[in-house]
Protein backbone atom coordinates (compact mmCIF):
# COMPACT_ATOMS: atom_id res chain seq x y z
CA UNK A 1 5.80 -23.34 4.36
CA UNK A 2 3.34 -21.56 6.49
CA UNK A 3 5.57 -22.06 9.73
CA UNK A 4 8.26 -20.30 7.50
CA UNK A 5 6.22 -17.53 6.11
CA UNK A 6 5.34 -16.47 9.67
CA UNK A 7 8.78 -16.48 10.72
CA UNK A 8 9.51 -14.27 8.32
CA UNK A 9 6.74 -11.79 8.91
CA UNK A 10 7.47 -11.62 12.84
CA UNK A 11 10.79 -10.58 11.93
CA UNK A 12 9.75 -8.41 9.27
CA UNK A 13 7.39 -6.22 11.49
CA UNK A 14 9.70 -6.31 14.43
CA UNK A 15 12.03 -4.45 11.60
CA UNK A 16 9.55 -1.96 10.97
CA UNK A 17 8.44 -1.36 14.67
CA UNK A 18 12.00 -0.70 15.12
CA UNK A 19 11.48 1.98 11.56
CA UNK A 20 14.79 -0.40 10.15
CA UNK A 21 13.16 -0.43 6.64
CA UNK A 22 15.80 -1.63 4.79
CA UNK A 23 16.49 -5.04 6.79
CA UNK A 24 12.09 -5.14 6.63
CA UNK A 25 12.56 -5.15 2.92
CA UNK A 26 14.84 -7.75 2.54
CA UNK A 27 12.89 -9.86 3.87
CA UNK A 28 9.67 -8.84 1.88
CA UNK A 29 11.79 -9.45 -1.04
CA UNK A 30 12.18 -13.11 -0.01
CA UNK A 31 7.88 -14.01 0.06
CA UNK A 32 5.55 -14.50 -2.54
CA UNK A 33 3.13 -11.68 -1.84
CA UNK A 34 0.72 -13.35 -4.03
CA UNK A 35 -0.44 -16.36 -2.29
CA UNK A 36 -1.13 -13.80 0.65
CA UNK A 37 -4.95 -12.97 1.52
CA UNK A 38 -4.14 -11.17 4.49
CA UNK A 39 -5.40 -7.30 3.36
CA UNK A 40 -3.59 -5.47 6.47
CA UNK A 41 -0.36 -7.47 5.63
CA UNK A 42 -0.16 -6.47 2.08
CA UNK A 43 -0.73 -2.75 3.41
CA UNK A 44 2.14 -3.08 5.82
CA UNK A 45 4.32 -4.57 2.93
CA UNK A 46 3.33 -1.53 0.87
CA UNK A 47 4.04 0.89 3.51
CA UNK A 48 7.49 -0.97 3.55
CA UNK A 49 8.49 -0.18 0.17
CA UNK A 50 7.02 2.94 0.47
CA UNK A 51 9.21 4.12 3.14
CA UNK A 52 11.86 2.73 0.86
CA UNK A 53 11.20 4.58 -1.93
CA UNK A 54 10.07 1.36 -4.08
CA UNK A 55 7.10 3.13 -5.33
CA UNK A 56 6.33 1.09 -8.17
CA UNK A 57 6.44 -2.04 -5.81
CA UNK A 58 4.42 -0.34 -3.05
CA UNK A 59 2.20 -0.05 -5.57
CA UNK A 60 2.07 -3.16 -6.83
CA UNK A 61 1.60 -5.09 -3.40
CA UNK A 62 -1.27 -2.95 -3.17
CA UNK A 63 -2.95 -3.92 -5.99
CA UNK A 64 -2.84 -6.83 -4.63
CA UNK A 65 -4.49 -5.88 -1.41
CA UNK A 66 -7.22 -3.76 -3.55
CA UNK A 67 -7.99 -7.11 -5.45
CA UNK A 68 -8.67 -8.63 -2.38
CA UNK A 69 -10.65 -5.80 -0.80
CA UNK A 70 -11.62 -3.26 -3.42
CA UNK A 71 -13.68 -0.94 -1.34
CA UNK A 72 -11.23 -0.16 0.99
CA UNK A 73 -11.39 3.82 0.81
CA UNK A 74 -7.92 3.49 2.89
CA UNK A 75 -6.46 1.51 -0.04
CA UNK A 76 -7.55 3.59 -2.87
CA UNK A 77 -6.51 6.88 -1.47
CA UNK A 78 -2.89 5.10 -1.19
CA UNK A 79 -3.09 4.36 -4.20
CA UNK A 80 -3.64 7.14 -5.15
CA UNK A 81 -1.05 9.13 -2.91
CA UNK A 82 1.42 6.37 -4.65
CA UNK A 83 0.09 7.37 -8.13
CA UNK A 84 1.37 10.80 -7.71
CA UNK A 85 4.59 10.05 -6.20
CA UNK A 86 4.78 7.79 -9.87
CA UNK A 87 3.81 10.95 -11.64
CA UNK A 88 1.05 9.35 -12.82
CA UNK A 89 -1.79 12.44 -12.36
CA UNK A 90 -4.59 10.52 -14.67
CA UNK A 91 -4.43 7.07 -12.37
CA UNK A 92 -4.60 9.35 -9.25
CA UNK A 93 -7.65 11.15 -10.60
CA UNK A 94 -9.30 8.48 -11.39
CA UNK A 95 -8.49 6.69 -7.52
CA UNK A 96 -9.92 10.29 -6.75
CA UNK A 97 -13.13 9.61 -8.36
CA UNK A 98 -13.47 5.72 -6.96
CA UNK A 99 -12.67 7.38 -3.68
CA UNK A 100 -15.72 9.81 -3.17
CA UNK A 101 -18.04 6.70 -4.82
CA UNK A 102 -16.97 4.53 -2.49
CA UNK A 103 -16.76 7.31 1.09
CA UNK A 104 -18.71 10.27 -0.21
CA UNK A 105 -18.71 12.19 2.89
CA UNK A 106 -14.94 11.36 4.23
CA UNK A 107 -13.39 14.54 4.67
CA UNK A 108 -10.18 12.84 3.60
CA UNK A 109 -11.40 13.64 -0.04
CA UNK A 110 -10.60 17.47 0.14
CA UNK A 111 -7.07 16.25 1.08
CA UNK A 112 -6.86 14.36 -1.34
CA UNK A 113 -7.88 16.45 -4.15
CA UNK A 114 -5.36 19.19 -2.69
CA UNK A 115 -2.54 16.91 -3.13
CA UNK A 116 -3.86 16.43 -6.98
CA UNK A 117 -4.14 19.64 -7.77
CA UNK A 118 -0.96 20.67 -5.66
């Protein structure tokens, strides 16, 4: 199982080095994202979808990476880039606000408030 699940993530990053999203997202498809503990793997499965256009299951991977490492500022402000590509403005406000608690002084945060108000 485990000699299988790395096969498929080789080939699944060597899909995305090469920016073939599509063929990278079949193969996500194909593995249970959540027996995975591996933080920076969920991200890249996230981006994945992302660059997809599978926003709702970009955004649920990374849940699942946010569970696992909930004061990742890099995670929240995804999420809460993600949120507003949903349309969801309230979620993305609050991912705002757990943002500056978590990095108070990342100037990230005045990007990130643009892009709510924008």
């Amino acid at each position: 199982d485990k000699h299988e699940y790395r096969a498929k993530t080789e080939q699944m990053l060597a899909y995305m080095k090469e920016k073939s999203y599509k063929e990278a997202m079949h193969i996500a498809d194909a593995i249970d994202w959540n027996k995975v503990k591996n933080v920076s793997m969920l991200c890249t499965v996230s981006e994945i979808y992302e660059c997809n256009g599978e926003y709702q299951k970009s955004r649920d991977i990374l849940f699942l990476a946010y569970d696992r490492s909930p004061d990742s500022k890099k995670i929240i402000y995804r999420l809460g880039t993600l949120a507003l590509k949903l349309g969801d403005v309230k979620e993305a406000m609050d991912c705002y606000e757990e943002f500056i608690a978590v990095a108070p002084k990342d100037p990230n945060q005045y990007v990130f408030k643009y892009k709510i108000l924008k």
